[in-house]
Protein backbone atom coordinates (compact mmCIF):
# COMPACT_ATOMS: atom_id res chain seq x y z
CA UNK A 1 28.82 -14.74 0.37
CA UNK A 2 29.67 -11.16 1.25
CA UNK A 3 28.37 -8.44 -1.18
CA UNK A 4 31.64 -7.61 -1.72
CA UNK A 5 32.78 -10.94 -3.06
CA UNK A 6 29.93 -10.76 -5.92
CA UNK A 7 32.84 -9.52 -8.37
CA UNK A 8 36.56 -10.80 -7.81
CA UNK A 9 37.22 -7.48 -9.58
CA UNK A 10 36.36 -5.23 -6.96
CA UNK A 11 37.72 -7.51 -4.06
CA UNK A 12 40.99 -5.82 -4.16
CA UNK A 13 39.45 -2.23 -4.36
CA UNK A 14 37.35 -3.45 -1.27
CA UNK A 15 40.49 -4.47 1.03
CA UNK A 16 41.86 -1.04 0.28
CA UNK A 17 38.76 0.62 1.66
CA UNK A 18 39.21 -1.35 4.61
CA UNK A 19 42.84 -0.91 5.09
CA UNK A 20 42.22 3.09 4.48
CA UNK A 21 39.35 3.43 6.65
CA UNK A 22 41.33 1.64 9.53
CA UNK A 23 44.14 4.13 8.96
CA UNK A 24 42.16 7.07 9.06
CA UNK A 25 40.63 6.41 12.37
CA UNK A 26 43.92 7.46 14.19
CA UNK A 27 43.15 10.27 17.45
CA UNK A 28 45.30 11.38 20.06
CA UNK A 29 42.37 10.41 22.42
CA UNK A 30 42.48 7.02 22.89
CA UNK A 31 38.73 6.81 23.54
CA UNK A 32 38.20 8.20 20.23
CA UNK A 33 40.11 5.30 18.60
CA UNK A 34 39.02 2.54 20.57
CA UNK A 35 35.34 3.59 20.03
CA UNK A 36 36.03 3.84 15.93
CA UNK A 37 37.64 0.61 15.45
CA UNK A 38 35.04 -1.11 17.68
CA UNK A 39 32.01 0.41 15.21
CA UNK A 40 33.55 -0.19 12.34
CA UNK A 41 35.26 -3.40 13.13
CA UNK A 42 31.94 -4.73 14.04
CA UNK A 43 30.45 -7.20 10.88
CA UNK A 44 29.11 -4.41 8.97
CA UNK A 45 28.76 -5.28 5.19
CA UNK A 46 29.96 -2.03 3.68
CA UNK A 47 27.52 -1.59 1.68
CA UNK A 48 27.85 2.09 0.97
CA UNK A 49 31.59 2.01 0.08
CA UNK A 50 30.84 -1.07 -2.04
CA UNK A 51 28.25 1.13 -4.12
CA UNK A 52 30.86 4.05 -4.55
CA UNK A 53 33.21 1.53 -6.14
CA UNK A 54 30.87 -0.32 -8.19
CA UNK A 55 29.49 2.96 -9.64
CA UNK A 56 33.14 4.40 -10.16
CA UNK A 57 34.41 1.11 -11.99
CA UNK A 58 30.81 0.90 -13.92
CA UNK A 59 31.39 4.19 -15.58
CA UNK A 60 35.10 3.46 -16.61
CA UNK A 61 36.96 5.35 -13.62
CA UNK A 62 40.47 4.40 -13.67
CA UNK A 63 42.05 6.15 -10.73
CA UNK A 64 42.56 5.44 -7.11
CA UNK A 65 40.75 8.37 -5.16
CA UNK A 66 37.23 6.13 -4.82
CA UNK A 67 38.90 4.85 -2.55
CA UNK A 68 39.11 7.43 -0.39
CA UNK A 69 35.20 8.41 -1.54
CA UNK A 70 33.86 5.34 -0.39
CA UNK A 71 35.88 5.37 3.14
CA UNK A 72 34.41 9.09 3.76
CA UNK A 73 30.67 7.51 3.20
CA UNK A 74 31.51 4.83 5.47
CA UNK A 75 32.46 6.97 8.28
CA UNK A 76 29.24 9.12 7.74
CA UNK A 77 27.12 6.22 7.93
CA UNK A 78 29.25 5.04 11.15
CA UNK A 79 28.63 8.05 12.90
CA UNK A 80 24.30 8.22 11.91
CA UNK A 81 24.80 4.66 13.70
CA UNK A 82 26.22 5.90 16.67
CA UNK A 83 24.11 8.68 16.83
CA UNK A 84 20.84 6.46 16.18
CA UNK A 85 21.64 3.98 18.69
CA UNK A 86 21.70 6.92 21.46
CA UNK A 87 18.44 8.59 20.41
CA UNK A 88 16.61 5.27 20.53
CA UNK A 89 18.34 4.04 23.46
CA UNK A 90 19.34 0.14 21.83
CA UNK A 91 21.89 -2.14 23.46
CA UNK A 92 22.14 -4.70 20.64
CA UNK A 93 23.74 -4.29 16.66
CA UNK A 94 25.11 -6.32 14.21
CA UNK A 95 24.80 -9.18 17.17
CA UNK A 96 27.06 -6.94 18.90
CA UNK A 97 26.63 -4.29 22.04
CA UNK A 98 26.53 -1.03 20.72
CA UNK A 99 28.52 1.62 21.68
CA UNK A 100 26.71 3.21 23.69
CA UNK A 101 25.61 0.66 25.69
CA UNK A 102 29.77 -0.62 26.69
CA UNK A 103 30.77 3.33 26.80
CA UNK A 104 27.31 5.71 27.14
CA UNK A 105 25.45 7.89 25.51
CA UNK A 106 27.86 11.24 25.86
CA UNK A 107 31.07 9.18 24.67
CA UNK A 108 29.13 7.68 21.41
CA UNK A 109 27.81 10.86 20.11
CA UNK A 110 31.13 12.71 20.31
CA UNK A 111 32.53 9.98 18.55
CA UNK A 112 30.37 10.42 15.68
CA UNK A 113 30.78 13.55 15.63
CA UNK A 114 34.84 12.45 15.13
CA UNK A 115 33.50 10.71 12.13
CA UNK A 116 32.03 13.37 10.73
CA UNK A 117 34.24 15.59 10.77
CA UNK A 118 36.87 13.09 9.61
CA UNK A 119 34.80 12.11 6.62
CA UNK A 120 34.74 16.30 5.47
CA UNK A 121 38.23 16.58 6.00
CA UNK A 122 38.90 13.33 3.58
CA UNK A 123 36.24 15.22 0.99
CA UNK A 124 38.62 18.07 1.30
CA UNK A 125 41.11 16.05 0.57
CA UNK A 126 40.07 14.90 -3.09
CA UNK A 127 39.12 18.49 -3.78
CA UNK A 128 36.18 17.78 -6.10
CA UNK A 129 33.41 20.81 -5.46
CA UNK A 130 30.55 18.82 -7.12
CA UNK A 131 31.27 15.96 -5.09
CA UNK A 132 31.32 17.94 -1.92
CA UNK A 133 28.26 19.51 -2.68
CA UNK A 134 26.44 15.97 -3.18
CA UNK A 135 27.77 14.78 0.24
CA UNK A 136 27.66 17.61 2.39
CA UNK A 137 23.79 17.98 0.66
CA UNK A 138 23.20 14.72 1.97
CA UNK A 139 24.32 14.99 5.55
CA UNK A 140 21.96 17.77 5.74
CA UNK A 141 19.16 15.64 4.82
CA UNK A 142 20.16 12.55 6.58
CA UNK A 143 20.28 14.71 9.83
CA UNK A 144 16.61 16.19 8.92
CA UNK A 145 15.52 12.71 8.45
CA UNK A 146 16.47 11.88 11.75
CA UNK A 147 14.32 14.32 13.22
CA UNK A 148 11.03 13.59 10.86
CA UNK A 149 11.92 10.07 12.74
CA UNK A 150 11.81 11.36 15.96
CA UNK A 151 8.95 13.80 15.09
CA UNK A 152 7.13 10.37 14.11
CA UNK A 153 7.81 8.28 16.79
CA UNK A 154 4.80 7.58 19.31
CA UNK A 155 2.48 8.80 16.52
CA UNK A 156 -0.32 6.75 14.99
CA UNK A 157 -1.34 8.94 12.60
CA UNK A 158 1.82 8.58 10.56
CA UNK A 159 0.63 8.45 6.93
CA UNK A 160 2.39 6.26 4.27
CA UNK A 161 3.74 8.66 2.70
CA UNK A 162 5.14 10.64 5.89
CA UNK A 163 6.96 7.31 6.48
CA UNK A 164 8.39 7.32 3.29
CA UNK A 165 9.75 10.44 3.67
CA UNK A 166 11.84 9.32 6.68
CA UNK A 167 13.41 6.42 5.17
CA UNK A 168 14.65 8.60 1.98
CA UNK A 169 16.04 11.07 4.31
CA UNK A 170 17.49 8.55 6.63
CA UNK A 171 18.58 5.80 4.35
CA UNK A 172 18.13 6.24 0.69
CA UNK A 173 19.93 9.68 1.00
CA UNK A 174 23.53 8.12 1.98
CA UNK A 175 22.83 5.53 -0.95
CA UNK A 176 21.81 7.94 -3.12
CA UNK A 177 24.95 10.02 -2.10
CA UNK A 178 27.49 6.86 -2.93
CA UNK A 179 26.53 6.00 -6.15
CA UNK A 180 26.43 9.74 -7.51
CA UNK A 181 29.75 10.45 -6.26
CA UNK A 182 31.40 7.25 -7.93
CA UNK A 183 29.98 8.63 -11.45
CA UNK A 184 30.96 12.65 -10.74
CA UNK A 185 34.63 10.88 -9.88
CA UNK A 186 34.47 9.15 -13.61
CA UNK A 187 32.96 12.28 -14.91
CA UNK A 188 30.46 10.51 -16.34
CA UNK A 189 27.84 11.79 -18.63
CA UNK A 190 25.01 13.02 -17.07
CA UNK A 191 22.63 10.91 -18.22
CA UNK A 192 24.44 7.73 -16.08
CA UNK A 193 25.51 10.34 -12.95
CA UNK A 194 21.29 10.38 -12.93
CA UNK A 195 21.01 6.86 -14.08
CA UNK A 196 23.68 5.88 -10.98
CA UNK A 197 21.89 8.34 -8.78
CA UNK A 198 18.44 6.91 -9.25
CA UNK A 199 19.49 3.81 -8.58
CA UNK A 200 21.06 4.72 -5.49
CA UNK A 201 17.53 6.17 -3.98
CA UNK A 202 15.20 3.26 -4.95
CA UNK A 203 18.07 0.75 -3.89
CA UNK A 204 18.30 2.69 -0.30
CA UNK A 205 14.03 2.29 -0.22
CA UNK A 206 14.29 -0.99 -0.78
CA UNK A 207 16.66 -1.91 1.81
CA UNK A 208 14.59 -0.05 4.87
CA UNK A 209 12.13 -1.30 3.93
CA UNK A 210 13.35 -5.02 3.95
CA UNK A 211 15.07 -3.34 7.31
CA UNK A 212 11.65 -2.71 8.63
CA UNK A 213 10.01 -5.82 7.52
CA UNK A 214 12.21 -7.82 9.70
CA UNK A 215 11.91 -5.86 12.87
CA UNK A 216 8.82 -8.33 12.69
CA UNK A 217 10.39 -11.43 10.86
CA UNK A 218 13.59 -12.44 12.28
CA UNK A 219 15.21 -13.82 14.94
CA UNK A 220 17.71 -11.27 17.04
CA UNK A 221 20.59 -14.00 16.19
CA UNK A 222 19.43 -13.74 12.55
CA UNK A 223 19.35 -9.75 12.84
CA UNK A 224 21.88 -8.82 14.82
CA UNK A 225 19.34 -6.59 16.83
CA UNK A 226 16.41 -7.48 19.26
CA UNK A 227 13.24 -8.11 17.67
CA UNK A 228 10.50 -6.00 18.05
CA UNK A 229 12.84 -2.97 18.45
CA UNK A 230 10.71 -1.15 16.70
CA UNK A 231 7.78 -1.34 18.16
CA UNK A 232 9.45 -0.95 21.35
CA UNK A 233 10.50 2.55 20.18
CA UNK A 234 7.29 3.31 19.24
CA UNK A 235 8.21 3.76 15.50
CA UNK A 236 5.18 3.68 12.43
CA UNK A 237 6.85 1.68 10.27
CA UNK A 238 5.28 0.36 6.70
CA UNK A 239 3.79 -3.11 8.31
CA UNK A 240 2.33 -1.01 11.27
CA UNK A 241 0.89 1.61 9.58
CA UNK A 242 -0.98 -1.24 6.67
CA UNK A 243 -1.72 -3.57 9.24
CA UNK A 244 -4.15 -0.43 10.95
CA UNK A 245 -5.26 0.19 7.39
CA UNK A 246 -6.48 -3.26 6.74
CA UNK A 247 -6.82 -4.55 10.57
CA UNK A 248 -10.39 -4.53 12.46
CA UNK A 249 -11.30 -1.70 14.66
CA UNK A 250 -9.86 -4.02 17.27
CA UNK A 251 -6.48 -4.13 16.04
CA UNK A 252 -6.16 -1.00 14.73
CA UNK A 253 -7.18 0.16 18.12
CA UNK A 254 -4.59 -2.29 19.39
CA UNK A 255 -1.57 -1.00 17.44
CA UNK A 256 -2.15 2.41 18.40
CA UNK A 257 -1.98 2.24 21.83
CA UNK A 258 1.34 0.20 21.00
CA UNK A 259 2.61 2.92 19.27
CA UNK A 260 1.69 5.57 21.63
CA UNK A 261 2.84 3.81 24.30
CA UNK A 262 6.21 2.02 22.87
CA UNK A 263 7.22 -1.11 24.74
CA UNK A 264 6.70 -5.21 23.70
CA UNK A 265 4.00 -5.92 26.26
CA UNK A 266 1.87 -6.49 23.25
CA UNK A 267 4.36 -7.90 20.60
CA UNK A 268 2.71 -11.20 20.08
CA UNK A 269 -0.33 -10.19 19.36
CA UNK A 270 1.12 -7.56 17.43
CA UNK A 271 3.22 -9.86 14.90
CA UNK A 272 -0.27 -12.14 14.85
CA UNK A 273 -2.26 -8.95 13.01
CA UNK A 274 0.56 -7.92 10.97
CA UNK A 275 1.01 -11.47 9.44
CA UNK A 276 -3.07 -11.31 9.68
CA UNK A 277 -3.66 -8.28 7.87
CA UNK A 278 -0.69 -9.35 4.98
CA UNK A 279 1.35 -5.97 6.16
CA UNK A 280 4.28 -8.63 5.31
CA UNK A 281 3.72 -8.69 1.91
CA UNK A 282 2.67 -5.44 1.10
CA UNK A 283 5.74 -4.00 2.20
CA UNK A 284 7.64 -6.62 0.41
CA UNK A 285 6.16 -6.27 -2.41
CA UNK A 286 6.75 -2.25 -1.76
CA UNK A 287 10.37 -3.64 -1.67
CA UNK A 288 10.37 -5.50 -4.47
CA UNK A 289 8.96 -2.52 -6.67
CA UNK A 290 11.75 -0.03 -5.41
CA UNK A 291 14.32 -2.90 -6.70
CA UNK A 292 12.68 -3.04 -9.88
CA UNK A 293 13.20 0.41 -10.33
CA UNK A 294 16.34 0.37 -8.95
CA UNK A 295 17.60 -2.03 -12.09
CA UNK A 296 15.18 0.02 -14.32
CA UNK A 297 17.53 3.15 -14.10
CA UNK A 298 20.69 1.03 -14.53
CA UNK A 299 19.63 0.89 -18.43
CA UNK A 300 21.49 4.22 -19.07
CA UNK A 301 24.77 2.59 -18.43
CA UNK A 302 27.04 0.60 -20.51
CA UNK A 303 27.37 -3.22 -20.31
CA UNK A 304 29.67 -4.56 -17.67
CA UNK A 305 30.43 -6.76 -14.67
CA UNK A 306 30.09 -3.48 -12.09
CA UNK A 307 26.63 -2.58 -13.87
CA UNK A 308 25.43 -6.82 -13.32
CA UNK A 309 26.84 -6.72 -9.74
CA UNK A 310 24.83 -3.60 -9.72
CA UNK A 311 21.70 -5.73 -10.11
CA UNK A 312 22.59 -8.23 -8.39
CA UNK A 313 22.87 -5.96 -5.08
CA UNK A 314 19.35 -4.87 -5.69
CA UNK A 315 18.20 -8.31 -5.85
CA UNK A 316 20.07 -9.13 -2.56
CA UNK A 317 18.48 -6.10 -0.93
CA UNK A 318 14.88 -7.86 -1.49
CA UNK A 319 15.79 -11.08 -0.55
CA UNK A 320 18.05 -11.12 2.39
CA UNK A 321 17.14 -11.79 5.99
CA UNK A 322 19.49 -9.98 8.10
């Protein structure tokens, strides 16, 4: 079952997102169109959108313009994808080629910079200031986590906490982003815009970090990207960086030199010390916590079926496998 599908009542709000989002992609540059259909046409679950909608309907929005909202996060978060896939250089999403392997680099970043710009000129379009001020807030940060990223890349020393930083700058900020714009669009009080918000940063935690945990779980069919892609990118991720705090000398010496170095000469042994070391469960159970406080700040919000779906995504975000 499709995220989406967890409430027949938002199914309908769902297909409109789609059906707007597919309109909207429209260039007199054909390149420019066939590029944008292909990324967003490609499996994704639409998460982000979903979350806009949710959070609208969960704070007793009646109108149509969410739909809108949750298109214009969509199209950010297309075009960090196309712009992450350059900078580390993959060939393989959502089971799919990415873009910039069928088209190159040059052709995939101007594309995302389309969708972009596209997204701010469909936040001009609903006119709310507070809302553009959350979102055009959060592609400022989402760009600077990028860079911590890159900053981080090849380095060993990468703390905990410097990791976290990436991955609420990368991920939780767009998350963060949806959920506080669907409760500014109900005018909500403010306790539930920060109630919605919160929950939007702890649920975007929790799904890197599941994101991360599988880069030394899953299968490439079950992830829809190669395994190990991490480590071939040199990136400290959560099970890296514990698996050198609990590993021997040996392995911690091990996983440095992987890091520094990138590549999946090593990967085996590298998956044996993170199971070893129980890197896996720590960041699960890292996971796990951010979900729990994820449904924690929900409490600020009325009773409904968008509030349980809510919960329900948070769960999903623990638990999934691809």
């Amino acid at each position: 079952m499709q995220p989406h599908q967890l409430n027949p009542a938002i199914e309908p709000q769902f297909e409109a997102v789609n059906d707007y989002i597919l309109n909207h992609l429209g260039s007199t540059v054909p390149l420019v169109e066939k590029i944008g259909h292909y990324i967003v046409e490609s499996g994704g679950k639409r998460l982000r959108p979903l979350l806009v909608l949710l959070s609208a309907n969960a704070c007793g929005y009646q109108g149509q313009q969410h739909v809108p909202l949750a298109a214009l996060v969509e199209f950010i978060h297309t075009a960090t994808l196309l712009h992450d896939d350059v900078v580390d250089n993959s060939d393989l999403r959502r089971g799919k080629d990415t873009a910039n392997a069928r088209w190159g680099n040059a052709p995939s970043v101007l594309v995302g910079d389309f969708l972009y710009s596209r997204a701010f000129q469909v936040m001009v379009e609903i006119g709310n200031m507070d809302i553009m001020h959350v979102i055009s807030n959060a592609t400022n940060v989402i760009a600077e986590g990028e860079v911590l990223q890159l900053l981080n890349c090849k380095n060993p020393d990468t703390t905990e906490d410097a990791y976290m930083q990436v991955i609420i700058g990368k991920t939780a900020t767009l998350f963060e982003a949806a959920t506080e714009t669907g409760a500014i669009l109900a005018q909500a009080s403010t306790a539930e815009r920060d109630a919605l918000r919160l929950y939007g940063r702890h649920l975007g935690i929790a799904f890197q970090l599941v994101d991360d945990l599988m880069d030394y779980l899953s299968s490439a069919e079950e992830m829809g990207k190669n395994v190990g892609d991490d480590l071939a990118e040199g990136k400290p991720t959560l099970p890296l960086i514990q698996a050198m705090k609990a590993g021997t000398d040996e392995e911690r010496l091990l996983i440095r030199q992987c890091i520094r170095k990138g590549g999946l000469d090593d990967l085996q042994p590298i998956l044996d010390i993170v199971q070893r070391t129980g890197a896996i469960d720590y960041t699960r159970a890292a996971a796990q916590r951010a979900a729990a406080s994820a449904c924690e700040a929900l409490a600020a919000l009325p009773a409904s079926s968008f509030k349980d779906t809510l919960t329900q995504l948070a769960e999903i975000a623990v638990n999934r496998t691809h």
